[in-house]
Protein backbone atom coordinates (compact mmCIF):
# COMPACT_ATOMS: atom_id res chain seq x y z
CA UNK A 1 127.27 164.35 -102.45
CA UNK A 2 124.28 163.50 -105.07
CA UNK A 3 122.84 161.28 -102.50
CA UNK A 4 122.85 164.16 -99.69
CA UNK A 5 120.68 166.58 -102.13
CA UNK A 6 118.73 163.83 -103.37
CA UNK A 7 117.84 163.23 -99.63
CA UNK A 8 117.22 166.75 -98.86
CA UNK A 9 115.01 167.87 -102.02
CA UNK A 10 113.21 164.56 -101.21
CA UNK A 11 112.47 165.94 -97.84
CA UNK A 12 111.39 169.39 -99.20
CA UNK A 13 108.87 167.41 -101.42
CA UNK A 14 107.47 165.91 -98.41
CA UNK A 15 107.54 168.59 -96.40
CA UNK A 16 105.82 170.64 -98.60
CA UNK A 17 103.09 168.08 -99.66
CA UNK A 18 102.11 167.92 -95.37
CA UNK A 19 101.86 171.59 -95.59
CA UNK A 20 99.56 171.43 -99.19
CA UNK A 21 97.19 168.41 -97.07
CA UNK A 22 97.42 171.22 -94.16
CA UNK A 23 95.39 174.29 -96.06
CA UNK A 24 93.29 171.35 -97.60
CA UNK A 25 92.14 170.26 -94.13
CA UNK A 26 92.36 173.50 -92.70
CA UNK A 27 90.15 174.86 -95.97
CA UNK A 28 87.31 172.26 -95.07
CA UNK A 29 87.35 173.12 -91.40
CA UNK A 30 87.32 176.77 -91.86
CA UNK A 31 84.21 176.37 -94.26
CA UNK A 32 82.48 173.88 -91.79
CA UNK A 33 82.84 176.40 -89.15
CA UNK A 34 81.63 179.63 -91.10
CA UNK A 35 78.36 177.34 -92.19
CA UNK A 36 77.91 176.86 -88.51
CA UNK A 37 78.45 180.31 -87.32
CA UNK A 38 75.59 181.22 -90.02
CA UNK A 39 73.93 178.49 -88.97
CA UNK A 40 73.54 179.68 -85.43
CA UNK A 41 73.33 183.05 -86.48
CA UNK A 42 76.20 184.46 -85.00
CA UNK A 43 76.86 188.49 -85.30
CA UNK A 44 77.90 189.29 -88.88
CA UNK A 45 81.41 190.94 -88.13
CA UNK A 46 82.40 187.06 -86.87
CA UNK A 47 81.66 185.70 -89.96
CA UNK A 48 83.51 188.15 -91.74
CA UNK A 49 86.46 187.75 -89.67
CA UNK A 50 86.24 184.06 -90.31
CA UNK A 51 85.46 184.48 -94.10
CA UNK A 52 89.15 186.22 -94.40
CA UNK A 53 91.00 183.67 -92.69
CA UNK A 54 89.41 180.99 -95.29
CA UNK A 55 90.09 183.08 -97.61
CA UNK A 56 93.69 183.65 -96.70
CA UNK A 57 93.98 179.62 -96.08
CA UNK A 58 92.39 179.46 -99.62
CA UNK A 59 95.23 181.89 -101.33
CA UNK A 60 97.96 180.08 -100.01
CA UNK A 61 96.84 176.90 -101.44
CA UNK A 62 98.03 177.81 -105.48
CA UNK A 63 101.19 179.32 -104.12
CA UNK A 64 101.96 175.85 -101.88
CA UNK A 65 100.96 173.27 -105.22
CA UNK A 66 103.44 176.18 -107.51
CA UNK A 67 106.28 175.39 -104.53
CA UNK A 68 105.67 171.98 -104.75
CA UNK A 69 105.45 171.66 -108.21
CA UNK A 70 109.21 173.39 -108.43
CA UNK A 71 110.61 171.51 -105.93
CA UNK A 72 109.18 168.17 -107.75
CA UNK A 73 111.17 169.75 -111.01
CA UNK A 74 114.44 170.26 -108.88
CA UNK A 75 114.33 166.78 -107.60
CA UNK A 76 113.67 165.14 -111.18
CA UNK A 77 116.44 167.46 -112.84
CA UNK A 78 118.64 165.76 -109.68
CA UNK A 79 117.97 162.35 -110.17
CA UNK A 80 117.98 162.41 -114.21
CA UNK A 81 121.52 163.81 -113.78
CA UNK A 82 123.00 161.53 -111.34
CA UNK A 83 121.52 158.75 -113.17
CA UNK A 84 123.52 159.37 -116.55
């Protein structure tokens, strides 16, 4: 049974390290593409529009490392008790 939640919480951890690399990557592009847009000089409610959706992408980043943190606890508490 230990092995079968070890397995699973293992897979959370990855899971939810992908999705941290994910806002990361889609952080930079979002940024890369407002500097463009002001670049060009594209029409100011655009930008805006862009500017919330990095800033959404940004917001989620503390709440995925605080999910990944836990699930890193869970996992640890796991192993440390299977191991004794």
């Amino acid at each position: 049974m230990a092995t079968r939640d070890i397995k699973i919480k293992t897979g959370v951890l990855k899971r939810l390290n992908k999705e941290l690399d994910s806002y990361h990557k889609e952080h930079e592009q979002q940024r890369g593409r407002i500097d463009k847009m002001v670049q060009e000089g594209k029409d100011e409610h655009d930008i805006r529009k862009q500017r919330e959706v990095l800033e959404e992408t940004t917001n989620m980043i503390p709440d995925c490392k605080k999910r990944l943190v836990a699930a890193y606890k869970e996992l640890e508490k796991l192993v440390d008790g299977t191991c004794l």
